[in-house]
PDB file of N, CA and C in Angstrom:
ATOM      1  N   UNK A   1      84.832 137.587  73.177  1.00  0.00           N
ATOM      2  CA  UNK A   1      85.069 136.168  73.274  1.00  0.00           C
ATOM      3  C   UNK A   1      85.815 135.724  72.024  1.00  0.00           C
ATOM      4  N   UNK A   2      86.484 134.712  71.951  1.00  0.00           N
ATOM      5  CA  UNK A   2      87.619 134.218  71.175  1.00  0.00           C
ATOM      6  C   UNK A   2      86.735 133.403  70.558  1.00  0.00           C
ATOM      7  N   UNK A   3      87.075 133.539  68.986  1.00  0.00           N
ATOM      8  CA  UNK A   3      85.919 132.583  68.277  1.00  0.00           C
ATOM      9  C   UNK A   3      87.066 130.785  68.343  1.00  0.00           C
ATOM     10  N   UNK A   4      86.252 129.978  68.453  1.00  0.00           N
ATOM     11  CA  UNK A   4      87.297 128.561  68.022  1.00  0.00           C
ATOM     12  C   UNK A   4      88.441 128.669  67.380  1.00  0.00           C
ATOM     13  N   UNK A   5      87.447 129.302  65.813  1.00  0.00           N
ATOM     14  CA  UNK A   5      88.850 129.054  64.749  1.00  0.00           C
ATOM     15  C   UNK A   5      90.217 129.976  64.799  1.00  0.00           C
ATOM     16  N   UNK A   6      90.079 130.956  65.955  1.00  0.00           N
ATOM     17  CA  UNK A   6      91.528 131.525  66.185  1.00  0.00           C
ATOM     18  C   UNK A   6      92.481 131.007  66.967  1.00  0.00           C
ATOM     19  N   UNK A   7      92.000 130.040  67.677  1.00  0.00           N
ATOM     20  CA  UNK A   7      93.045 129.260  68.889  1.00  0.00           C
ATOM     21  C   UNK A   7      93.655 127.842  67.989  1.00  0.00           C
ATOM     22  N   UNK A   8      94.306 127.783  67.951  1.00  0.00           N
ATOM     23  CA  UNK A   8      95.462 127.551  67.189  1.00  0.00           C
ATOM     24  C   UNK A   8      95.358 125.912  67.936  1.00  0.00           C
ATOM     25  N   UNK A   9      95.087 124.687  66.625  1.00  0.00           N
ATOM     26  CA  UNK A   9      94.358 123.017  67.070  1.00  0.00           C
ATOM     27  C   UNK A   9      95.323 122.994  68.237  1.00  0.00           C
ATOM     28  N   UNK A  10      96.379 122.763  68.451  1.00  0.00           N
ATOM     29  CA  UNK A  10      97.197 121.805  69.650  1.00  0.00           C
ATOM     30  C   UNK A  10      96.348 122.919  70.808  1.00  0.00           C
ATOM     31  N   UNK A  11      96.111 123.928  70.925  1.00  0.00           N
ATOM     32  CA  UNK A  11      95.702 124.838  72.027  1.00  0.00           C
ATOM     33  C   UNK A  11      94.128 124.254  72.406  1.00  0.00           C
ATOM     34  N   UNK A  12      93.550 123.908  71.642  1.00  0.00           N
ATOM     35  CA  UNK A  12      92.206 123.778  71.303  1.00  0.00           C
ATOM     36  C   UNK A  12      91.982 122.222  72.191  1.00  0.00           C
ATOM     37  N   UNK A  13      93.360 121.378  71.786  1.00  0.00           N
ATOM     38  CA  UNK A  13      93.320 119.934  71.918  1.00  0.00           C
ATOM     39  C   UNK A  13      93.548 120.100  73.568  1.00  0.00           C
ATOM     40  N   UNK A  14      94.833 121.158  73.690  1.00  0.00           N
ATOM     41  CA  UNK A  14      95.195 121.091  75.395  1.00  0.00           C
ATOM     42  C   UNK A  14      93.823 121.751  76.580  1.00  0.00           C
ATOM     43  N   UNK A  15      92.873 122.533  75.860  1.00  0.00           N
ATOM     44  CA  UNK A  15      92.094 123.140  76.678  1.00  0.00           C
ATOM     45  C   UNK A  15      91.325 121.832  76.568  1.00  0.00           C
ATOM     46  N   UNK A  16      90.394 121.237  75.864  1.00  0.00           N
ATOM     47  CA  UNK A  16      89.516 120.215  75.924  1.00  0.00           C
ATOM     48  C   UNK A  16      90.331 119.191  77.110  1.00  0.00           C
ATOM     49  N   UNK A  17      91.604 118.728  76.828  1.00  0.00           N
ATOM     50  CA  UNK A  17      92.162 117.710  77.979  1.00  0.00           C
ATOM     51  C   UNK A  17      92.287 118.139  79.262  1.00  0.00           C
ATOM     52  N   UNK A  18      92.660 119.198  79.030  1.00  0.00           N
ATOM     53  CA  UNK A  18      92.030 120.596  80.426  1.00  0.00           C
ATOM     54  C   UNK A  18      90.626 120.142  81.106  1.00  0.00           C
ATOM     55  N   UNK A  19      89.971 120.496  80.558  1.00  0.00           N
ATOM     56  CA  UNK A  19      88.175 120.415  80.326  1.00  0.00           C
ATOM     57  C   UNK A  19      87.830 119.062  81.248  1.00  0.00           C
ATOM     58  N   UNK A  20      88.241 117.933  80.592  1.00  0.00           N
ATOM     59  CA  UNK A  20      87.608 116.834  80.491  1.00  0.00           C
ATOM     60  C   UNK A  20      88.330 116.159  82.142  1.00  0.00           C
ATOM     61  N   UNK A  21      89.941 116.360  82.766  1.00  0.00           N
ATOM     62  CA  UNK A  21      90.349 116.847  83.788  1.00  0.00           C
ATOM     63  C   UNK A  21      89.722 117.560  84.904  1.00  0.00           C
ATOM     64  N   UNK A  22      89.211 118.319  84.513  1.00  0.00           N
ATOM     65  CA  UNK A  22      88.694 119.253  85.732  1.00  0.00           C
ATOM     66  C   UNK A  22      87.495 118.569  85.970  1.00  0.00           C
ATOM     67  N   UNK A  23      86.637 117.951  85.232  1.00  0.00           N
ATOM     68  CA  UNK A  23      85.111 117.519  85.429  1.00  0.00           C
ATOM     69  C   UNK A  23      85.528 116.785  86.497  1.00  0.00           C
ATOM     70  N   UNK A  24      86.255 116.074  86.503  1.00  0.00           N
ATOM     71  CA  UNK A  24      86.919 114.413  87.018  1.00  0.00           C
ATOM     72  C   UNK A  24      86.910 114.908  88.475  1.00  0.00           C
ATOM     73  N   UNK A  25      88.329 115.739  88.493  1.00  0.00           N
ATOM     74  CA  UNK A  25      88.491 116.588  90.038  1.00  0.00           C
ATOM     75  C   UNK A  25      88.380 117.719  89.791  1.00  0.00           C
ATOM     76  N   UNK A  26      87.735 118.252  90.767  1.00  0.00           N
ATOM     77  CA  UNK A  26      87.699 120.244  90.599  1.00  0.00           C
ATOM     78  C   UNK A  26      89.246 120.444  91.609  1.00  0.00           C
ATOM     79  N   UNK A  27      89.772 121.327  91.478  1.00  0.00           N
ATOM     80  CA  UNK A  27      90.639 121.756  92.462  1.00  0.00           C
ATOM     81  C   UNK A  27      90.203 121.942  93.926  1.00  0.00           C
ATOM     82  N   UNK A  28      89.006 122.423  94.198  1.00  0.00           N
ATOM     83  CA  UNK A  28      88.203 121.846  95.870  1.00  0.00           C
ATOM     84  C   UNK A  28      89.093 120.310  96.479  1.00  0.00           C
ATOM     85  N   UNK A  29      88.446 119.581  95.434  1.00  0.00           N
ATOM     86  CA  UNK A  29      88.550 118.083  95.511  1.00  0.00           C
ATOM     87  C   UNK A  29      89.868 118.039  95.787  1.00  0.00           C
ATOM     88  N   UNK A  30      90.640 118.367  94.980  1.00  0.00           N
ATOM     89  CA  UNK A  30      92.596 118.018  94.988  1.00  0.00           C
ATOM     90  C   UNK A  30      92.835 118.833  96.218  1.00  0.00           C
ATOM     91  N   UNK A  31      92.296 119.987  96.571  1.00  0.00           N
ATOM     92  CA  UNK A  31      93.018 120.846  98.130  1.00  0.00           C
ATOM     93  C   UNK A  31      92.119 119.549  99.182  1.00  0.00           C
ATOM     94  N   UNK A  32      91.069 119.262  99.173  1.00  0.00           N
ATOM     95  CA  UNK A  32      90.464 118.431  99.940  1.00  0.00           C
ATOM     96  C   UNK A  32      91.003 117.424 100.475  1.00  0.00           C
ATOM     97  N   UNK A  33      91.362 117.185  99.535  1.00  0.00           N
ATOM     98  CA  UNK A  33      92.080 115.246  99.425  1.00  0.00           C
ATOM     99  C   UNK A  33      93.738 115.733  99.810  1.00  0.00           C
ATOM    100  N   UNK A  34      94.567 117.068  99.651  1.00  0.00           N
ATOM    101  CA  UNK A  34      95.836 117.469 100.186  1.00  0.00           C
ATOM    102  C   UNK A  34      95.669 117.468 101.786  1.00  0.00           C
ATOM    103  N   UNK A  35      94.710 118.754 102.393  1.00  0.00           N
ATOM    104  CA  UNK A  35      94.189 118.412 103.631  1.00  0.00           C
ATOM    105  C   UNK A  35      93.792 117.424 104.356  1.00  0.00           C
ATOM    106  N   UNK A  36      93.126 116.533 103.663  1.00  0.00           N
ATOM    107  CA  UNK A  36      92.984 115.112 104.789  1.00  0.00           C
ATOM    108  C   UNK A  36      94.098 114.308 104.820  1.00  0.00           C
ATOM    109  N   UNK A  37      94.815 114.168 103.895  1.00  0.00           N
ATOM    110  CA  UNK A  37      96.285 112.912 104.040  1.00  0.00           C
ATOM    111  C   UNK A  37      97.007 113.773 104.606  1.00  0.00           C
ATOM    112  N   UNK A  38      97.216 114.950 104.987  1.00  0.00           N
ATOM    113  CA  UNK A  38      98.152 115.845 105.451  1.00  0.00           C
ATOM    114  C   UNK A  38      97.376 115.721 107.059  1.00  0.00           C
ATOM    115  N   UNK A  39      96.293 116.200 107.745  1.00  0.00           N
ATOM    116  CA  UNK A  39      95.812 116.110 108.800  1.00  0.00           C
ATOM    117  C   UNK A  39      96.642 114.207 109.352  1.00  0.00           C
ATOM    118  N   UNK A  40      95.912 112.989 108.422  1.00  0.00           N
ATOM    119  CA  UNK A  40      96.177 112.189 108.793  1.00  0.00           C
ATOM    120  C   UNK A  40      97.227 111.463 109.224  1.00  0.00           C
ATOM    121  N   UNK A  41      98.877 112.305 108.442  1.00  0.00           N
ATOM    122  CA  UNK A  41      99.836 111.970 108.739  1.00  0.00           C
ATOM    123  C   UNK A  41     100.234 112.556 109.450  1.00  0.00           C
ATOM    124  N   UNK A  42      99.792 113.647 109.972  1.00  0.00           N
ATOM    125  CA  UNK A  42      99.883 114.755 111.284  1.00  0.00           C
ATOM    126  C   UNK A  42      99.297 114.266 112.757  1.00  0.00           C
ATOM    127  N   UNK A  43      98.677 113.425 112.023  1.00  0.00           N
ATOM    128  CA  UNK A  43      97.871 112.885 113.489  1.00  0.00           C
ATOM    129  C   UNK A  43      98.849 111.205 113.708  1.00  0.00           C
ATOM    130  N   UNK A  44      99.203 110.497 112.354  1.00  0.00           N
ATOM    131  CA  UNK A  44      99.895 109.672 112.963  1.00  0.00           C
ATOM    132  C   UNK A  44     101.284 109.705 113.345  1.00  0.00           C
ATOM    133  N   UNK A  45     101.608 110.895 112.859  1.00  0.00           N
ATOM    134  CA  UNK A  45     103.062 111.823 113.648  1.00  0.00           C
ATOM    135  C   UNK A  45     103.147 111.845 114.518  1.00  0.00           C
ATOM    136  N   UNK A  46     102.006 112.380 115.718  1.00  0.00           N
ATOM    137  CA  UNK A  46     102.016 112.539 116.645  1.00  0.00           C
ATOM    138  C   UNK A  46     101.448 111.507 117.625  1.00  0.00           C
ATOM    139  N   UNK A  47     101.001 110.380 117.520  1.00  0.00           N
ATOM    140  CA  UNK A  47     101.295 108.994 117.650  1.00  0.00           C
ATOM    141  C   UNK A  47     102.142 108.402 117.954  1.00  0.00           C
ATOM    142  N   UNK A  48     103.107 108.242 117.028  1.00  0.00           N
ATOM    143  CA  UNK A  48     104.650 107.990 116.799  1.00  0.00           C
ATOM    144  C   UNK A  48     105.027 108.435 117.919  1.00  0.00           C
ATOM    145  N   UNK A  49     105.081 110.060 118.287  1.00  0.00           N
ATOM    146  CA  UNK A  49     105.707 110.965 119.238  1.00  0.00           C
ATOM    147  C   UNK A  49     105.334 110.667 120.646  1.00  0.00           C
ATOM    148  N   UNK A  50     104.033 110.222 120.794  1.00  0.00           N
ATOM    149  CA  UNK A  50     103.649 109.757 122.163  1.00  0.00           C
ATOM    150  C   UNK A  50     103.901 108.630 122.330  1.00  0.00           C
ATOM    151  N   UNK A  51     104.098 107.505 121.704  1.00  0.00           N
ATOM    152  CA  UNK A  51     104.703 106.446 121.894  1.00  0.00           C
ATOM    153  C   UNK A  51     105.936 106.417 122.483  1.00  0.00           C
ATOM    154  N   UNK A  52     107.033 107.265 122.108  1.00  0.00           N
ATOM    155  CA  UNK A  52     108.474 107.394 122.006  1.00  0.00           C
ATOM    156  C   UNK A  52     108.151 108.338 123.634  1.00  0.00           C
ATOM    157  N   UNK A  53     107.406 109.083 123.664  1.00  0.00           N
ATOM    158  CA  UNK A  53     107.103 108.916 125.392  1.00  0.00           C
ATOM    159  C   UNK A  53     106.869 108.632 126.100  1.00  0.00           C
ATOM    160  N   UNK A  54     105.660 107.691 125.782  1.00  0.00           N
ATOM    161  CA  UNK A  54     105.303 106.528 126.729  1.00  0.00           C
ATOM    162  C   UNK A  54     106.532 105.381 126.872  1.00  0.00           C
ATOM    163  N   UNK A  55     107.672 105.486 125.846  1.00  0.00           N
ATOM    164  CA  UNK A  55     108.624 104.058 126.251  1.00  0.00           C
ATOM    165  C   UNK A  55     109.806 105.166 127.075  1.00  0.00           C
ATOM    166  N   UNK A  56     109.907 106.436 126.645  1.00  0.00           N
ATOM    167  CA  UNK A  56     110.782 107.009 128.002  1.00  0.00           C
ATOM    168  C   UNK A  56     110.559 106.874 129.101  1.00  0.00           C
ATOM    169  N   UNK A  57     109.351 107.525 129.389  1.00  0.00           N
ATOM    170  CA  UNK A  57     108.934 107.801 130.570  1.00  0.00           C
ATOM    171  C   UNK A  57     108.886 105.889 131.855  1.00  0.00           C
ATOM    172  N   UNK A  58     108.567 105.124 130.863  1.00  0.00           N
ATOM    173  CA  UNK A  58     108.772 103.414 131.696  1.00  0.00           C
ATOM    174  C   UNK A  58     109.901 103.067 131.909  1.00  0.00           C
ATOM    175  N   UNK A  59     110.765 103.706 130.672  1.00  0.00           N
ATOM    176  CA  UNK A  59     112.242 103.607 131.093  1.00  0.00           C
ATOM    177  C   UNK A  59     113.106 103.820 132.151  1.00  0.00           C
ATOM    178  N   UNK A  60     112.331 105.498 132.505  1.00  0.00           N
ATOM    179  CA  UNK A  60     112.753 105.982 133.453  1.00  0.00           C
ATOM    180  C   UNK A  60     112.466 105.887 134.594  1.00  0.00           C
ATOM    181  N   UNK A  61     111.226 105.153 135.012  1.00  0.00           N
ATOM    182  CA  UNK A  61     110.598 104.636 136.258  1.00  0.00           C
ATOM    183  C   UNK A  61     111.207 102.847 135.786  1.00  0.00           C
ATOM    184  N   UNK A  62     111.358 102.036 135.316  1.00  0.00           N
ATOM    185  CA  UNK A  62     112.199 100.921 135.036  1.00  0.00           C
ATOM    186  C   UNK A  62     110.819  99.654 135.333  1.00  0.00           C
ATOM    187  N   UNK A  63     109.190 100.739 135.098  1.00  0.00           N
ATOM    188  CA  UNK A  63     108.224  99.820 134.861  1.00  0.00           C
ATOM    189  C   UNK A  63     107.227 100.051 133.751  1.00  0.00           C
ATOM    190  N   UNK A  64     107.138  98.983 132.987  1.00  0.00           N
ATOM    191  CA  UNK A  64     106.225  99.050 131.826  1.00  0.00           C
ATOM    192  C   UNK A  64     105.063  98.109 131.921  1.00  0.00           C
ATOM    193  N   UNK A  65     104.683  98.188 133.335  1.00  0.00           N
ATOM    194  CA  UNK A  65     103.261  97.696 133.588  1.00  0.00           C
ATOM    195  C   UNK A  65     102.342  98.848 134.070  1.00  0.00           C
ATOM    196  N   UNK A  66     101.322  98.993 133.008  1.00  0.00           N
ATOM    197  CA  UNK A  66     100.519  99.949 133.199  1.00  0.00           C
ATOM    198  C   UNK A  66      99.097  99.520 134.268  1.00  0.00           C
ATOM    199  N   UNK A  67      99.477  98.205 134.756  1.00  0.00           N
ATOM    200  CA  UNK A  67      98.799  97.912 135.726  1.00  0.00           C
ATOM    201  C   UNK A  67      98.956  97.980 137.232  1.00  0.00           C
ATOM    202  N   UNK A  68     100.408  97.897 136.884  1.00  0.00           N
ATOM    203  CA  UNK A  68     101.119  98.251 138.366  1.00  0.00           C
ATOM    204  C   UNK A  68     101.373  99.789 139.244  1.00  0.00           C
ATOM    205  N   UNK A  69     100.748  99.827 140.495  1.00  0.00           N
ATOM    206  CA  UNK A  69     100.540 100.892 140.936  1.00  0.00           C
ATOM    207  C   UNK A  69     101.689 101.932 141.067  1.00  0.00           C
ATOM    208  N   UNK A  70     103.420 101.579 140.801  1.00  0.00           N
ATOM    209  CA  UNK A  70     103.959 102.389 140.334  1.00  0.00           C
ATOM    210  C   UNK A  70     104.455 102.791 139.044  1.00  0.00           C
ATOM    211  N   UNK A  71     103.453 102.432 137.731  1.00  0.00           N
ATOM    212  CA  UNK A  71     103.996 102.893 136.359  1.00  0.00           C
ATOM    213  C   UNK A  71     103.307 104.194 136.920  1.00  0.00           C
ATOM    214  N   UNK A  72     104.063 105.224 135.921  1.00  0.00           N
ATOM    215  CA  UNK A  72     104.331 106.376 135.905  1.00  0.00           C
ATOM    216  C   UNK A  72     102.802 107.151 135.216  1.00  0.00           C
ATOM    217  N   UNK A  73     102.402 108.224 136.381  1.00  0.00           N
ATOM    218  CA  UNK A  73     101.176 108.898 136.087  1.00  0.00           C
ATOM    219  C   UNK A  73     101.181 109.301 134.856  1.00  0.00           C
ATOM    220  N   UNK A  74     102.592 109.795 134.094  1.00  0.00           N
ATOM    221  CA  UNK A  74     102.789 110.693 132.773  1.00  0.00           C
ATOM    222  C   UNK A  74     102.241 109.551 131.841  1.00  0.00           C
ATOM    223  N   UNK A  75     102.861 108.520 131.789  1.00  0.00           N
ATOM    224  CA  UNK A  75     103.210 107.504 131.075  1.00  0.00           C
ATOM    225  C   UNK A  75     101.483 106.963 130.731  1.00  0.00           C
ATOM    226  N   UNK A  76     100.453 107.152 131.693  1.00  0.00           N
ATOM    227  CA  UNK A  76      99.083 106.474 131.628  1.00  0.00           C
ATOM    228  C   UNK A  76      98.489 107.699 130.968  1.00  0.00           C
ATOM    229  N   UNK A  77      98.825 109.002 130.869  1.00  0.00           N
ATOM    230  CA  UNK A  77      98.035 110.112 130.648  1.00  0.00           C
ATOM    231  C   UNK A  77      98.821 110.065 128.743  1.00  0.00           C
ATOM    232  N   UNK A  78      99.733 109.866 128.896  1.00  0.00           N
ATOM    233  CA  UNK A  78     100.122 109.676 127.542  1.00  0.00           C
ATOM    234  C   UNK A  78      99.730 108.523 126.963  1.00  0.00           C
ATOM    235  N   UNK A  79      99.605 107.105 127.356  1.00  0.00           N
ATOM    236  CA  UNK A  79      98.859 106.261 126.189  1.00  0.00           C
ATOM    237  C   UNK A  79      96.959 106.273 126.324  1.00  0.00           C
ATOM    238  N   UNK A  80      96.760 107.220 126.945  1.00  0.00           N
ATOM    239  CA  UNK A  80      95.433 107.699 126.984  1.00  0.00           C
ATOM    240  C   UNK A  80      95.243 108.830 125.527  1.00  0.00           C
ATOM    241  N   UNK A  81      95.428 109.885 125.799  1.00  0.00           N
ATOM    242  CA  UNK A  81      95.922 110.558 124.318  1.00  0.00           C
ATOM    243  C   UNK A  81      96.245 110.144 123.163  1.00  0.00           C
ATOM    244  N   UNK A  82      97.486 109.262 123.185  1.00  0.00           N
ATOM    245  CA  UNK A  82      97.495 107.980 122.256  1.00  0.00           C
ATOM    246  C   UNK A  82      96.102 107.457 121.923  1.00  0.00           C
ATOM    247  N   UNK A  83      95.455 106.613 122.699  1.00  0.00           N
ATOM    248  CA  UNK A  83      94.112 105.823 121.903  1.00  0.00           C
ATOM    249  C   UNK A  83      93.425 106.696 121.107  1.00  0.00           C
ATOM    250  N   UNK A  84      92.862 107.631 122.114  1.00  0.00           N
ATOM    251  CA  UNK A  84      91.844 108.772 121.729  1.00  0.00           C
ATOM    252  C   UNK A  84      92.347 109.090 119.994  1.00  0.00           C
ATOM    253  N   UNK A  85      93.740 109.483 119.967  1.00  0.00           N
ATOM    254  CA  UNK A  85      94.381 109.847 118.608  1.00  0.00           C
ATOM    255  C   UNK A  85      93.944 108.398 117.423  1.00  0.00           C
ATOM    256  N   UNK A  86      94.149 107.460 118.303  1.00  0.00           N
ATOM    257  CA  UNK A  86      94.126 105.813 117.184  1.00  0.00           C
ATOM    258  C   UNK A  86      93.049 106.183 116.738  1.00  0.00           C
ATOM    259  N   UNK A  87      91.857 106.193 118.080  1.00  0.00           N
ATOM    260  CA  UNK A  87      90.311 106.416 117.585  1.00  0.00           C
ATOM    261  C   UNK A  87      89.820 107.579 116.920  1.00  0.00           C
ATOM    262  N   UNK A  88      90.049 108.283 117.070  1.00  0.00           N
ATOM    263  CA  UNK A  88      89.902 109.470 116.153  1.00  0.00           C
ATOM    264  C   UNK A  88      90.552 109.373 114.418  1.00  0.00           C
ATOM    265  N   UNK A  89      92.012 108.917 114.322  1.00  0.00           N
ATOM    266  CA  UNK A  89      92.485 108.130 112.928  1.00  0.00           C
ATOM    267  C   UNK A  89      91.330 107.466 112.471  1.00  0.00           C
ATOM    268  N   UNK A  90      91.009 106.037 113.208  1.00  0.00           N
ATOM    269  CA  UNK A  90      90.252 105.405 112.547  1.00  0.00           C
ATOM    270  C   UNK A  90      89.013 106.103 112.079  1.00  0.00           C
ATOM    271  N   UNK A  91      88.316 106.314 113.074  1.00  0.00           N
ATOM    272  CA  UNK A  91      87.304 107.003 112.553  1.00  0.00           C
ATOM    273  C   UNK A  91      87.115 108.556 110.871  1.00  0.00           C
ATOM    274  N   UNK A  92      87.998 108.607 111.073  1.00  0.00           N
ATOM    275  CA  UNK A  92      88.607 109.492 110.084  1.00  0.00           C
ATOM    276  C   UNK A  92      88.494 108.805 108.878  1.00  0.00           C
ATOM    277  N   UNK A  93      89.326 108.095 108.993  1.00  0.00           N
ATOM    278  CA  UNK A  93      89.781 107.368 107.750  1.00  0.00           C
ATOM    279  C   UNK A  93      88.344 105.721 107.242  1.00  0.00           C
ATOM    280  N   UNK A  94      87.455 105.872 108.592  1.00  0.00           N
ATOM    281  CA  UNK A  94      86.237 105.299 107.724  1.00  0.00           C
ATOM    282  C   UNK A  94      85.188 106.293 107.311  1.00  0.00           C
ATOM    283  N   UNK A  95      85.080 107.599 107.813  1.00  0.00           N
ATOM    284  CA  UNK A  95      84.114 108.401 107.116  1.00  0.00           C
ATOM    285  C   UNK A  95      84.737 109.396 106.136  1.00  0.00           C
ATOM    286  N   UNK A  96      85.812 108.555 105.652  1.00  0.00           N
ATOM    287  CA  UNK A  96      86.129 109.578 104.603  1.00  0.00           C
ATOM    288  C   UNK A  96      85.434 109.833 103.415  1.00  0.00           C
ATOM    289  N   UNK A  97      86.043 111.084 102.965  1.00  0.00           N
ATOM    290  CA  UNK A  97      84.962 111.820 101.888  1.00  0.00           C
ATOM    291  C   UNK A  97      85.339 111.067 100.175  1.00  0.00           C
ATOM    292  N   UNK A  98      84.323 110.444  99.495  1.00  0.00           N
ATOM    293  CA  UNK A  98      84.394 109.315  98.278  1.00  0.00           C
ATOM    294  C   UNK A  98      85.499 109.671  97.929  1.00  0.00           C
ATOM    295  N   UNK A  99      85.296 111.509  97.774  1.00  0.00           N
ATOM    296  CA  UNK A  99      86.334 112.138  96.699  1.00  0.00           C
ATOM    297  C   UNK A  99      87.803 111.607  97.346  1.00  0.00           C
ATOM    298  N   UNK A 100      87.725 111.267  98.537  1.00  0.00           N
ATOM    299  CA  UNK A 100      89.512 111.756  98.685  1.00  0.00           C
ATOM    300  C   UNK A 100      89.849 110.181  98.680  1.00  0.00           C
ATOM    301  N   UNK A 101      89.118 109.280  98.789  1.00  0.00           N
ATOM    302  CA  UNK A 101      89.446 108.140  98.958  1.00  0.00           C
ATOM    303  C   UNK A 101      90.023 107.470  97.580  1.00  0.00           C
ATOM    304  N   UNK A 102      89.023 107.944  96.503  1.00  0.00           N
ATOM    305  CA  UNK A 102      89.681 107.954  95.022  1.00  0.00           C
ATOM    306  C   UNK A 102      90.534 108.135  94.554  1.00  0.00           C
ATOM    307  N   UNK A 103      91.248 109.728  95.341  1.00  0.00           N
ATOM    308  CA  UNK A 103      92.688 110.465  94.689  1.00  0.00           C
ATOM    309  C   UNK A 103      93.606 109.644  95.868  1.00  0.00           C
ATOM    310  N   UNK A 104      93.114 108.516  96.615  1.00  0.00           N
ATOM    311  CA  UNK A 104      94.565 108.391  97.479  1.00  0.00           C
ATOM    312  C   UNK A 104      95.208 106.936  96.182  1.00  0.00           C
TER     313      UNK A 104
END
């Protein structure tokens, strides 16, 4: 083991700011908190993407009443998926973990 007085002060100063850093976040925490904003913008990516199908697909039948018995079967099965995705976001993003809510 390396006694103190051989590590040379600025080395001494950078490991302690090191030190006092890591207590704060462990690297767990920082991959943690990378994985959930990464899942979350993955999930509202694909949101985005079903949207931009749900307005083709009405386009292409020339109805955007999802009440009317000819909007398009695709078109109801896609803003179904859609919610489920909203609800699942939300829910996400209220049981999130302290740690990641801190580093956002």
């Amino acid at each position: 083991m390396l006694a103190l007085s051989s590590i040379p002060k600025l080395a001494r100063g950078l490991f302690q700011i090191e030190a006092i850093f890591m207590r704060h976040m462990s690297r767990f925490d920082a991959t943690t908190s990378l994985h959930f904003h990464a899942l979350l913008a993955d999930l509202q990516w694909r949101v985005r993407l079903l949207e931009a199908d749900i307005h083709e697909e009405e386009q292409k039948a020339g109805n955007a009443d999802p009440s009317s018995l000819s909007y398009p079967i695709l078109a109801l099965t896609l803003r179904t998926r859609r919610d489920n995705l909203c609800a699942s976001i939300g829910m996400l993003e209220s049981r999130a973990p302290a740690s990641v809510e801190q580093a956002a």
